[in-house]
PDB file of N, CA and C in Angstrom:
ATOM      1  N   UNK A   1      92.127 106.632  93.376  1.00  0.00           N
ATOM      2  CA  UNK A   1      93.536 106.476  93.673  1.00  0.00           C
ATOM      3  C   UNK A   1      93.777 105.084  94.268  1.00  0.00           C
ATOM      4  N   UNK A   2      94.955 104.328  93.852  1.00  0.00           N
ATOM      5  CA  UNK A   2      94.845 103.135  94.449  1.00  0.00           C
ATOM      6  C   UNK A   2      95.466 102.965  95.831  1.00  0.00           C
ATOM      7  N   UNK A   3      95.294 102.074  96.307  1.00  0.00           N
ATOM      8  CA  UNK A   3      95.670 101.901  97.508  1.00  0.00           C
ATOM      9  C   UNK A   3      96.189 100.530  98.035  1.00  0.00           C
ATOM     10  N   UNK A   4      97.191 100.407  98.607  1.00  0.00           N
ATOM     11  CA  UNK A   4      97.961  98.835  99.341  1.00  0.00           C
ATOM     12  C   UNK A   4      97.477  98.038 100.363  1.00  0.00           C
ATOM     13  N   UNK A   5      97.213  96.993  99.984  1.00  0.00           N
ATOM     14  CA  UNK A   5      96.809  96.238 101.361  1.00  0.00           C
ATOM     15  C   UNK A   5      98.093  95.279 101.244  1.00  0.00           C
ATOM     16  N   UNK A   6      98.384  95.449 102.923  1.00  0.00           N
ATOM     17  CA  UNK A   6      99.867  94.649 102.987  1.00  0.00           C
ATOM     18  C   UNK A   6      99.869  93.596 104.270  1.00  0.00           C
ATOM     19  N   UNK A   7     100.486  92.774 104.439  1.00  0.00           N
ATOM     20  CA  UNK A   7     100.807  92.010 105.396  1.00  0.00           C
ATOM     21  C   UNK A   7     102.526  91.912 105.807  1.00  0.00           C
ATOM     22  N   UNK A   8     102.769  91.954 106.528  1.00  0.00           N
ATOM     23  CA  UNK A   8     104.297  92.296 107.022  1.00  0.00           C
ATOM     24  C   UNK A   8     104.206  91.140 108.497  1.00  0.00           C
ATOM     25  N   UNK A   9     105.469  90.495 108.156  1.00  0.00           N
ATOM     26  CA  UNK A   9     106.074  89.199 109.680  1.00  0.00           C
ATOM     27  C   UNK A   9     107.439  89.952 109.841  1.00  0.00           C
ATOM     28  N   UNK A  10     107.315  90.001 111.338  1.00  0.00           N
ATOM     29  CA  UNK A  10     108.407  90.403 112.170  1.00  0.00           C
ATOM     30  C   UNK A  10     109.180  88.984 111.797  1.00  0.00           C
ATOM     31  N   UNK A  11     110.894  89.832 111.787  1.00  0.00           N
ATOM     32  CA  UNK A  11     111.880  88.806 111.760  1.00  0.00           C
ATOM     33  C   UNK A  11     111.731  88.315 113.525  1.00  0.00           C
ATOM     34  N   UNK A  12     111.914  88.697 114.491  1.00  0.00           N
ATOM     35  CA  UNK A  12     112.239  89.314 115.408  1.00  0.00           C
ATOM     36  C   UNK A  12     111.235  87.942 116.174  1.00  0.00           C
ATOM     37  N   UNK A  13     109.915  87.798 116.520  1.00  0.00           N
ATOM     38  CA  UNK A  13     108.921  86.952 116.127  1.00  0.00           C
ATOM     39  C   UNK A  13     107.973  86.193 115.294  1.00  0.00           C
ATOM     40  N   UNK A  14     107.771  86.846 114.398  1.00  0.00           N
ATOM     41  CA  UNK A  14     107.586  85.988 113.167  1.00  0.00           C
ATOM     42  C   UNK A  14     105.932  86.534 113.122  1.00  0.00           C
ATOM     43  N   UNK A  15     105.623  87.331 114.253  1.00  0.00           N
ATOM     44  CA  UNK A  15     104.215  87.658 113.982  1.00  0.00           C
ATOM     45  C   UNK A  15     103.767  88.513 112.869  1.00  0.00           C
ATOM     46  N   UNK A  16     102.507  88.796 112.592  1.00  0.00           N
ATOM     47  CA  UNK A  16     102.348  89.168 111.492  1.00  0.00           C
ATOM     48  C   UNK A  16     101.570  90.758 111.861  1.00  0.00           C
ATOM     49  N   UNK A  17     101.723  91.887 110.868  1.00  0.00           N
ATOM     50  CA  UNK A  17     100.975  92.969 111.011  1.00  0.00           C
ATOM     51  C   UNK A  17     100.165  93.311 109.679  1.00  0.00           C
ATOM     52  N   UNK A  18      99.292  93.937 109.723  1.00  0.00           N
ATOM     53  CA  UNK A  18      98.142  94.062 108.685  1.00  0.00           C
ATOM     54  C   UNK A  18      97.903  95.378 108.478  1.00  0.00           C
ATOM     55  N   UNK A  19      98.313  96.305 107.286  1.00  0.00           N
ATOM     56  CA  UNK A  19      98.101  97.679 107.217  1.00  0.00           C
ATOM     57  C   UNK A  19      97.585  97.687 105.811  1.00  0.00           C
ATOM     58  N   UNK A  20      97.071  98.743 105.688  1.00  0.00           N
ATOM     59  CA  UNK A  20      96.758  99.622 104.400  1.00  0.00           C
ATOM     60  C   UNK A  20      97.752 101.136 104.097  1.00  0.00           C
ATOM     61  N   UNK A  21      98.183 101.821 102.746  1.00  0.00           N
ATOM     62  CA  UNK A  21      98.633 102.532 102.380  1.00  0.00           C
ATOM     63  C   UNK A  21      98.697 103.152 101.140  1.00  0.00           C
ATOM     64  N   UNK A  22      99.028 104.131 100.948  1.00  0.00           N
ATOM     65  CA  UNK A  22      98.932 104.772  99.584  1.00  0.00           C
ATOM     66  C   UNK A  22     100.397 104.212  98.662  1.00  0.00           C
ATOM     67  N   UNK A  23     100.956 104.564  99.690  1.00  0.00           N
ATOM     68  CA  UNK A  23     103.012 104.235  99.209  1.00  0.00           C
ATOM     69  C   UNK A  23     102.916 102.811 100.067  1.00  0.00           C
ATOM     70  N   UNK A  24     103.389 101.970  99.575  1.00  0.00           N
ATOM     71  CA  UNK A  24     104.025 100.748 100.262  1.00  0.00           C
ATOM     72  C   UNK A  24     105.365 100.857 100.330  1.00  0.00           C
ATOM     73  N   UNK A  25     106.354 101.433  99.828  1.00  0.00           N
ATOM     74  CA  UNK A  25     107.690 101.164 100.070  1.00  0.00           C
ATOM     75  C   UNK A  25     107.982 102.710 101.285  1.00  0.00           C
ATOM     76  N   UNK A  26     107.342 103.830 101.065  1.00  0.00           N
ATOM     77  CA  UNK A  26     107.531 104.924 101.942  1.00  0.00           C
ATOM     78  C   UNK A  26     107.077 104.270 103.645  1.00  0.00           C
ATOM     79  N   UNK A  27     105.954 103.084 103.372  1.00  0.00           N
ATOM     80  CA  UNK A  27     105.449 102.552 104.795  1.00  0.00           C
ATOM     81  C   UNK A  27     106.245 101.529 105.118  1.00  0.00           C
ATOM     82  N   UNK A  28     107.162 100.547 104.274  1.00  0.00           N
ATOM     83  CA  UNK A  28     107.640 100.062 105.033  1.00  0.00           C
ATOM     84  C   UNK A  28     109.074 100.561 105.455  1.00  0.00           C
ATOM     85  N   UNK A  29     109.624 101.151 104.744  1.00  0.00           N
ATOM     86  CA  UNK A  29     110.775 102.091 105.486  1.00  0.00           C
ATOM     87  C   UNK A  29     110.322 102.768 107.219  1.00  0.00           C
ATOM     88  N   UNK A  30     109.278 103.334 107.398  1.00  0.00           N
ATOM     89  CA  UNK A  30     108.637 103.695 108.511  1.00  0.00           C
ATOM     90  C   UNK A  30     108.422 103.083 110.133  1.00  0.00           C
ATOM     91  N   UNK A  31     107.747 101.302 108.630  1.00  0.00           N
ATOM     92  CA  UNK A  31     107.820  99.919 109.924  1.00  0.00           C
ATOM     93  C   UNK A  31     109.025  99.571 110.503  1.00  0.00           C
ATOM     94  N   UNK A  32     110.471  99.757 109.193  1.00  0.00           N
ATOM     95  CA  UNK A  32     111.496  99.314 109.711  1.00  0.00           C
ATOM     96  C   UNK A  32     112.215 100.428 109.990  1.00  0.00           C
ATOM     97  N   UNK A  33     111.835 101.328 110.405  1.00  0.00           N
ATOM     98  CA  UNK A  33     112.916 102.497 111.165  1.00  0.00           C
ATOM     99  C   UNK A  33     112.118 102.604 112.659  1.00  0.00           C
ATOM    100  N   UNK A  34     111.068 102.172 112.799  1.00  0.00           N
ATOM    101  CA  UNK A  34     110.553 102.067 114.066  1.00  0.00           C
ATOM    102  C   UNK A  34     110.040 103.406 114.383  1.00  0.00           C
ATOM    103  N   UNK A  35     109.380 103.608 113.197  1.00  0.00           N
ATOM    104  CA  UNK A  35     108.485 105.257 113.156  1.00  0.00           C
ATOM    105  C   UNK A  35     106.879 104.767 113.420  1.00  0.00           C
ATOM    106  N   UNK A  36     106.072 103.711 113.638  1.00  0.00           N
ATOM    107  CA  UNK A  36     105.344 102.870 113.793  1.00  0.00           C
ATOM    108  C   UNK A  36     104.733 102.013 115.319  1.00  0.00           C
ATOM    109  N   UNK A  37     104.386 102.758 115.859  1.00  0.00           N
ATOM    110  CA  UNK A  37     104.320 102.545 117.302  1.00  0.00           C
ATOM    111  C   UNK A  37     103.835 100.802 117.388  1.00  0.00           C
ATOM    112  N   UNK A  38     102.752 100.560 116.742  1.00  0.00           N
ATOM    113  CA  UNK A  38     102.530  99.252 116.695  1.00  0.00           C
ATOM    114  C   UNK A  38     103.221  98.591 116.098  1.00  0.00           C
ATOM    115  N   UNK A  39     104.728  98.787 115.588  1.00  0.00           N
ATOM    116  CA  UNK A  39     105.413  97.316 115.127  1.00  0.00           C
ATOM    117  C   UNK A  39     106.996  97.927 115.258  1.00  0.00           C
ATOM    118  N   UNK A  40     107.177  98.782 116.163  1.00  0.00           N
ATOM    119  CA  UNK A  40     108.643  99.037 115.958  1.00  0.00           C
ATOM    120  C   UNK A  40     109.357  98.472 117.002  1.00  0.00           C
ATOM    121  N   UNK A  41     108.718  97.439 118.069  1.00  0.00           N
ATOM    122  CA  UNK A  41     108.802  96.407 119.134  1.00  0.00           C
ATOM    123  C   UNK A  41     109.610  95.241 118.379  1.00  0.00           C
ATOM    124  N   UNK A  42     109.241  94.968 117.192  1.00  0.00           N
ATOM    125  CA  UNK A  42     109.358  93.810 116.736  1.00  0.00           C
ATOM    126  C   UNK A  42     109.723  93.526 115.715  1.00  0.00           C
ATOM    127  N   UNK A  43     111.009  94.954 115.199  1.00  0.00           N
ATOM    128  CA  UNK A  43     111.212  95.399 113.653  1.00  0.00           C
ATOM    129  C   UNK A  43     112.899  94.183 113.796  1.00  0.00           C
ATOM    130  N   UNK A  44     112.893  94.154 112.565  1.00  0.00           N
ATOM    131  CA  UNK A  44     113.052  94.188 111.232  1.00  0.00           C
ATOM    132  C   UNK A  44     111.534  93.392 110.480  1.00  0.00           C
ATOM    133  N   UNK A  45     110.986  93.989 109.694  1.00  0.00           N
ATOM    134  CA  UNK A  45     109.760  93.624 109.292  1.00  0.00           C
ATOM    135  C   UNK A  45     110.107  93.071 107.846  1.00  0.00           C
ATOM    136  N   UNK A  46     109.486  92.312 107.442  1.00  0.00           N
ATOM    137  CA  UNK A  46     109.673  91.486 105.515  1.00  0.00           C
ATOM    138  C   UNK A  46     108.051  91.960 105.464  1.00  0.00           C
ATOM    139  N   UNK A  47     108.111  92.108 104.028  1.00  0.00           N
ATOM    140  CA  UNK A  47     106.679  91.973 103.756  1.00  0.00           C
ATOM    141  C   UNK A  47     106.442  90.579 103.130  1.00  0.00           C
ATOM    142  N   UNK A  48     105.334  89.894 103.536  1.00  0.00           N
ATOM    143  CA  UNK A  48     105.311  88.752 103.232  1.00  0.00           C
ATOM    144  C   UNK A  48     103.641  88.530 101.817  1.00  0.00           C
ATOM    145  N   UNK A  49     103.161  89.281 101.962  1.00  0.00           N
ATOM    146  CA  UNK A  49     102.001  89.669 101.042  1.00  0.00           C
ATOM    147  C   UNK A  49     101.462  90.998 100.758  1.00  0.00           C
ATOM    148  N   UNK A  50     100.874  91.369  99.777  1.00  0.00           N
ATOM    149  CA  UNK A  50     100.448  92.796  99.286  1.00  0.00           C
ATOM    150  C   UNK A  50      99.462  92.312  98.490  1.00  0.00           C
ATOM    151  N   UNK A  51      98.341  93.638  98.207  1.00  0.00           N
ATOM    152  CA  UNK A  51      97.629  93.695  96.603  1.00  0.00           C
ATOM    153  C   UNK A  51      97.023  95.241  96.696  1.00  0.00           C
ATOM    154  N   UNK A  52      96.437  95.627  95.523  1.00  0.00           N
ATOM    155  CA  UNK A  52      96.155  96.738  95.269  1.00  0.00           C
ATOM    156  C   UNK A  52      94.576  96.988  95.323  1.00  0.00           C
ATOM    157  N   UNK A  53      94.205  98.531  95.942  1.00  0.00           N
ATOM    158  CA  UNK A  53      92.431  98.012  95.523  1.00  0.00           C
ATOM    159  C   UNK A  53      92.138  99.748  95.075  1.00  0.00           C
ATOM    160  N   UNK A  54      91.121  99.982  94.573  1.00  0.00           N
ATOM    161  CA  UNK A  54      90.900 100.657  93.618  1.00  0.00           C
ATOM    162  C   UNK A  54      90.485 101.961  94.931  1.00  0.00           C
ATOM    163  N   UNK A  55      89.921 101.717  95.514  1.00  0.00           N
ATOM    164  CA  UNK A  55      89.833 103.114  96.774  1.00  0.00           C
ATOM    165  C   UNK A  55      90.185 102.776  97.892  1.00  0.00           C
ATOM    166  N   UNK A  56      90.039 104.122  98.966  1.00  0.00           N
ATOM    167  CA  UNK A  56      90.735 103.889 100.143  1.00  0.00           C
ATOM    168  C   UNK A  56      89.821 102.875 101.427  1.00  0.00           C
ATOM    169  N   UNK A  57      88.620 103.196 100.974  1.00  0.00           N
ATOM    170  CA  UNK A  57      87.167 102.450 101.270  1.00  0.00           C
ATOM    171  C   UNK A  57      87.423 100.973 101.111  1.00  0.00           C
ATOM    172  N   UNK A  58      87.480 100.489 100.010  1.00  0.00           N
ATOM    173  CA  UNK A  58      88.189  98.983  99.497  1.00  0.00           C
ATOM    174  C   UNK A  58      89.481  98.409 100.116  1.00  0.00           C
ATOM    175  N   UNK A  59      90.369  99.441 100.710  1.00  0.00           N
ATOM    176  CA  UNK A  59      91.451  98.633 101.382  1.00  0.00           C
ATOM    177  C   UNK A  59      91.221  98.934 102.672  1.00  0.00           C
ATOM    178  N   UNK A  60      90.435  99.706 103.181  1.00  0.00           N
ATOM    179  CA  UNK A  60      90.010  99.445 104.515  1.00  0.00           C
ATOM    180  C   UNK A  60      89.321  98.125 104.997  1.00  0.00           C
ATOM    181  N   UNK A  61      88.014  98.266 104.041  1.00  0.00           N
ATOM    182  CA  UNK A  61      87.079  96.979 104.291  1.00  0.00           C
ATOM    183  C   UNK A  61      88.405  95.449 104.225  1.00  0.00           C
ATOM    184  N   UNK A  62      89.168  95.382 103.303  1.00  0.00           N
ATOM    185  CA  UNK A  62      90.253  94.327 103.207  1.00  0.00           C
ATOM    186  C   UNK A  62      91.051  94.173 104.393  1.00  0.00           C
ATOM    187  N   UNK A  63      91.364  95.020 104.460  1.00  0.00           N
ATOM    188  CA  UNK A  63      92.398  95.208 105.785  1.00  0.00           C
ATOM    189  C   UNK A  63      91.515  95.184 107.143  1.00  0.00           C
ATOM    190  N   UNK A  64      90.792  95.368 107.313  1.00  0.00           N
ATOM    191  CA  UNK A  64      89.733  94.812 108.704  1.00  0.00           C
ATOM    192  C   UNK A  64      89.493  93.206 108.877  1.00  0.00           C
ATOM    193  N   UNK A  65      88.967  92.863 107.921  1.00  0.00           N
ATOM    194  CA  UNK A  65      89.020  91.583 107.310  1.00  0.00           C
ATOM    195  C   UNK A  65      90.072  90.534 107.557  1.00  0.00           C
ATOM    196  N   UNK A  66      91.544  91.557 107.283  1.00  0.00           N
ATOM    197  CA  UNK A  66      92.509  90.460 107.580  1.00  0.00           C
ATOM    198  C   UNK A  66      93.022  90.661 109.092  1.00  0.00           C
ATOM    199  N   UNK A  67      93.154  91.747 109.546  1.00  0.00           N
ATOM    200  CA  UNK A  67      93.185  91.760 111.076  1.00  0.00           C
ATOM    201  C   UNK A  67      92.392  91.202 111.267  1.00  0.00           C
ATOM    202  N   UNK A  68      91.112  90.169 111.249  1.00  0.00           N
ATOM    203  CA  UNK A  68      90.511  89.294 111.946  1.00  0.00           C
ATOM    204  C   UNK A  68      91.133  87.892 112.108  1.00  0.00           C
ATOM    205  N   UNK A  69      91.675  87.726 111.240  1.00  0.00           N
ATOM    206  CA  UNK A  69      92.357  86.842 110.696  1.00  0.00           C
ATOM    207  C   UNK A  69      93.342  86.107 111.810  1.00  0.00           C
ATOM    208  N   UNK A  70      93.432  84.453 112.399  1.00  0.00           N
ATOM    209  CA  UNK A  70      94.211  84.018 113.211  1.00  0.00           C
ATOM    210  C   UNK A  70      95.578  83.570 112.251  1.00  0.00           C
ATOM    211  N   UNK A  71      96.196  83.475 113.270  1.00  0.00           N
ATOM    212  CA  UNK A  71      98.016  83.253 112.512  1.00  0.00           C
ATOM    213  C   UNK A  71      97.665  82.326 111.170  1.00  0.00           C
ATOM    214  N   UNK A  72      97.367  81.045 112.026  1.00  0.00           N
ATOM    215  CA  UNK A  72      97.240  79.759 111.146  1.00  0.00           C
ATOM    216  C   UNK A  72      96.201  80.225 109.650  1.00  0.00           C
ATOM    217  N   UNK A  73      95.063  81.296 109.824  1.00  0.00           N
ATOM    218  CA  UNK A  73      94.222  81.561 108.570  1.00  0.00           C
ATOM    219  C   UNK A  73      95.092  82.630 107.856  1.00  0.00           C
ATOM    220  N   UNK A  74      96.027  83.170 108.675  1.00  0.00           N
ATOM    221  CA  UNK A  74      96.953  84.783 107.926  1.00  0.00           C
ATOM    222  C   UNK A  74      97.565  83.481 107.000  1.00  0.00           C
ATOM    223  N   UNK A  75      98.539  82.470 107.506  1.00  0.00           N
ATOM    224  CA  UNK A  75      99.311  81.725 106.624  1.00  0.00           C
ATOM    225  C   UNK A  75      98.656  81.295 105.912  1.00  0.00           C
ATOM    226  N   UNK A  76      97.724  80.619 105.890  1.00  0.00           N
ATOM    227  CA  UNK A  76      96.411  80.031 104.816  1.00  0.00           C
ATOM    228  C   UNK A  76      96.362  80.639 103.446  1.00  0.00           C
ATOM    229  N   UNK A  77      95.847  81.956 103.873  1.00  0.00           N
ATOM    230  CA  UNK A  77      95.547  82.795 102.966  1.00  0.00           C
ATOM    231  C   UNK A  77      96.450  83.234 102.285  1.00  0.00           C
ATOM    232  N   UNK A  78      97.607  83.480 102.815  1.00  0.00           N
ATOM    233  CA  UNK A  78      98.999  84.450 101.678  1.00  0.00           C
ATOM    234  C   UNK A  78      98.920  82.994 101.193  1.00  0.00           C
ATOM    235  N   UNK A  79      99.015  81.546 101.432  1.00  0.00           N
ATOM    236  CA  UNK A  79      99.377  80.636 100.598  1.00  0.00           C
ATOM    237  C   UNK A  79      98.395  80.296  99.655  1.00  0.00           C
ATOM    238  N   UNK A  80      97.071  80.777  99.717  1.00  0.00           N
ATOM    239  CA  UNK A  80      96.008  80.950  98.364  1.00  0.00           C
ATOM    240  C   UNK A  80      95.941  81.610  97.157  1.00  0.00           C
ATOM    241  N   UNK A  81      96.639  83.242  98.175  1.00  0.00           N
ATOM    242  CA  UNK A  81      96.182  84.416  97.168  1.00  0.00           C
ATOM    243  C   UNK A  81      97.474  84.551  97.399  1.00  0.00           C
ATOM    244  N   UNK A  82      99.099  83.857  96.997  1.00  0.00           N
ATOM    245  CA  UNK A  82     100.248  84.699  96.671  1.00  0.00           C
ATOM    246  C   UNK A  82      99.929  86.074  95.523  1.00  0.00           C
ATOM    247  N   UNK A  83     101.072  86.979  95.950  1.00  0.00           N
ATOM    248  CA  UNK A  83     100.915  88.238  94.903  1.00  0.00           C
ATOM    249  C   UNK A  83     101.429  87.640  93.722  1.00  0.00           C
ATOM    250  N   UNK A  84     100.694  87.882  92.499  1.00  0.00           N
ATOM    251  CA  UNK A  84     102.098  87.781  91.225  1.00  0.00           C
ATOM    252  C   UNK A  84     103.165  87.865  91.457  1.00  0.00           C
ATOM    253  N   UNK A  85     103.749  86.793  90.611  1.00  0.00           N
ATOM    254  CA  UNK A  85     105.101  86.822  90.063  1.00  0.00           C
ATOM    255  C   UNK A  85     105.903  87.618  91.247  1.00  0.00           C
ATOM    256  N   UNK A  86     105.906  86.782  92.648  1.00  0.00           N
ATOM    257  CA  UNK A  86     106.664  87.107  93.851  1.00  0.00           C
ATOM    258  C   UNK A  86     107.163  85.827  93.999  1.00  0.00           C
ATOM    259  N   UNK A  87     108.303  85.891  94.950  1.00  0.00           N
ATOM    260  CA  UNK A  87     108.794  85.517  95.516  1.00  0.00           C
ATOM    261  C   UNK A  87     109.323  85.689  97.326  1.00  0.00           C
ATOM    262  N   UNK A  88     107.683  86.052  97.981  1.00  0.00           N
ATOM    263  CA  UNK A  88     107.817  86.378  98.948  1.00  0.00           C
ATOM    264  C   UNK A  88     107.447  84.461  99.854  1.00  0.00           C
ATOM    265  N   UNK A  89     108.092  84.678 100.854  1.00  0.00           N
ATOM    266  CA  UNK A  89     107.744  83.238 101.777  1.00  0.00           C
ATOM    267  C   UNK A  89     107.190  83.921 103.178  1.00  0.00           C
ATOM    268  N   UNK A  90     106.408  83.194 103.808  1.00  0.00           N
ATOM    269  CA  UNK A  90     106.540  83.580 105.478  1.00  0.00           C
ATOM    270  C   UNK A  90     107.418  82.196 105.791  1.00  0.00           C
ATOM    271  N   UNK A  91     107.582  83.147 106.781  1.00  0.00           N
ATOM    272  CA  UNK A  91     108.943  82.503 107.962  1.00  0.00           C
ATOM    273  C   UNK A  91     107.660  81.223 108.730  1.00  0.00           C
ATOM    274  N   UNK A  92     108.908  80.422 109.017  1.00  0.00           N
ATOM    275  CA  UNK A  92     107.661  79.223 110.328  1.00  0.00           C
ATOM    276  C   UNK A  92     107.454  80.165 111.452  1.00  0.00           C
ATOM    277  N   UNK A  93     106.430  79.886 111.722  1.00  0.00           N
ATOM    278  CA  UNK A  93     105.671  80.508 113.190  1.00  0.00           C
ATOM    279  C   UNK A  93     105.909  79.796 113.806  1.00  0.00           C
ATOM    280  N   UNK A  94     106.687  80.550 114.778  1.00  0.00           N
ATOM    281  CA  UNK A  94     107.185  80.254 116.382  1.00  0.00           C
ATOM    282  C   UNK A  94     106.130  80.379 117.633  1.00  0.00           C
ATOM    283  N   UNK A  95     106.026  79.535 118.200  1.00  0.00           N
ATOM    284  CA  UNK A  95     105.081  80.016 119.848  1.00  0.00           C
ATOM    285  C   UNK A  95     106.280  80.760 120.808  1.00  0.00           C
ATOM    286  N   UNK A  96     105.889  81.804 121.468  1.00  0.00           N
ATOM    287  CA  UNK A  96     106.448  82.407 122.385  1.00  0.00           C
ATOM    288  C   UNK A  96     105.985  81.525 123.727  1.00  0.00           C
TER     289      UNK A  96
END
């Protein structure tokens, strides 16, 4: 069954959150209704990157991976591996 690896930036701060999912559009309705204890601080959420991986095992290992990930390497990377034929941007990162 496939599974979502996603990256999502708060409008709000501009920080970034790192999840995995089965549904991506059922999860981000969730992030942005503030059903999401870790990001409903800092909602309205964009998704700013996604991709698909073939088990739930595979988007775990991905998604650990990118929670390691510092701001400056999160931006790096969505600007390497954009998703197809998107038109997603991240916002400039702000210092608090």
């Amino acid at each position: 069954m496939l599974h979502y690896v996603y990256i999502l930036q708060s409008q709000i701060n501009f920080s970034f959150y790192k999840g995995a999912t089965q549904d991506l559009a059922k999860r981000m309705t969730e992030h942005n209704l503030g059903q999401s204890p870790f990001t409903k601080k800092f909602k309205p959420w964009n998704l700013v990157w996604f991709t698909l991986k073939n088990s739930k095992t595979e988007a775990a290992q991905l998604e650990i991976k990118l929670k390691n990930l510092s701001v400056q390497r999160t931006i790096a990377f969505i600007k390497k591996y954009p998703p197809p034929n998107s038109n997603f941007q991240v916002m400039p990162w702000v210092q608090r």
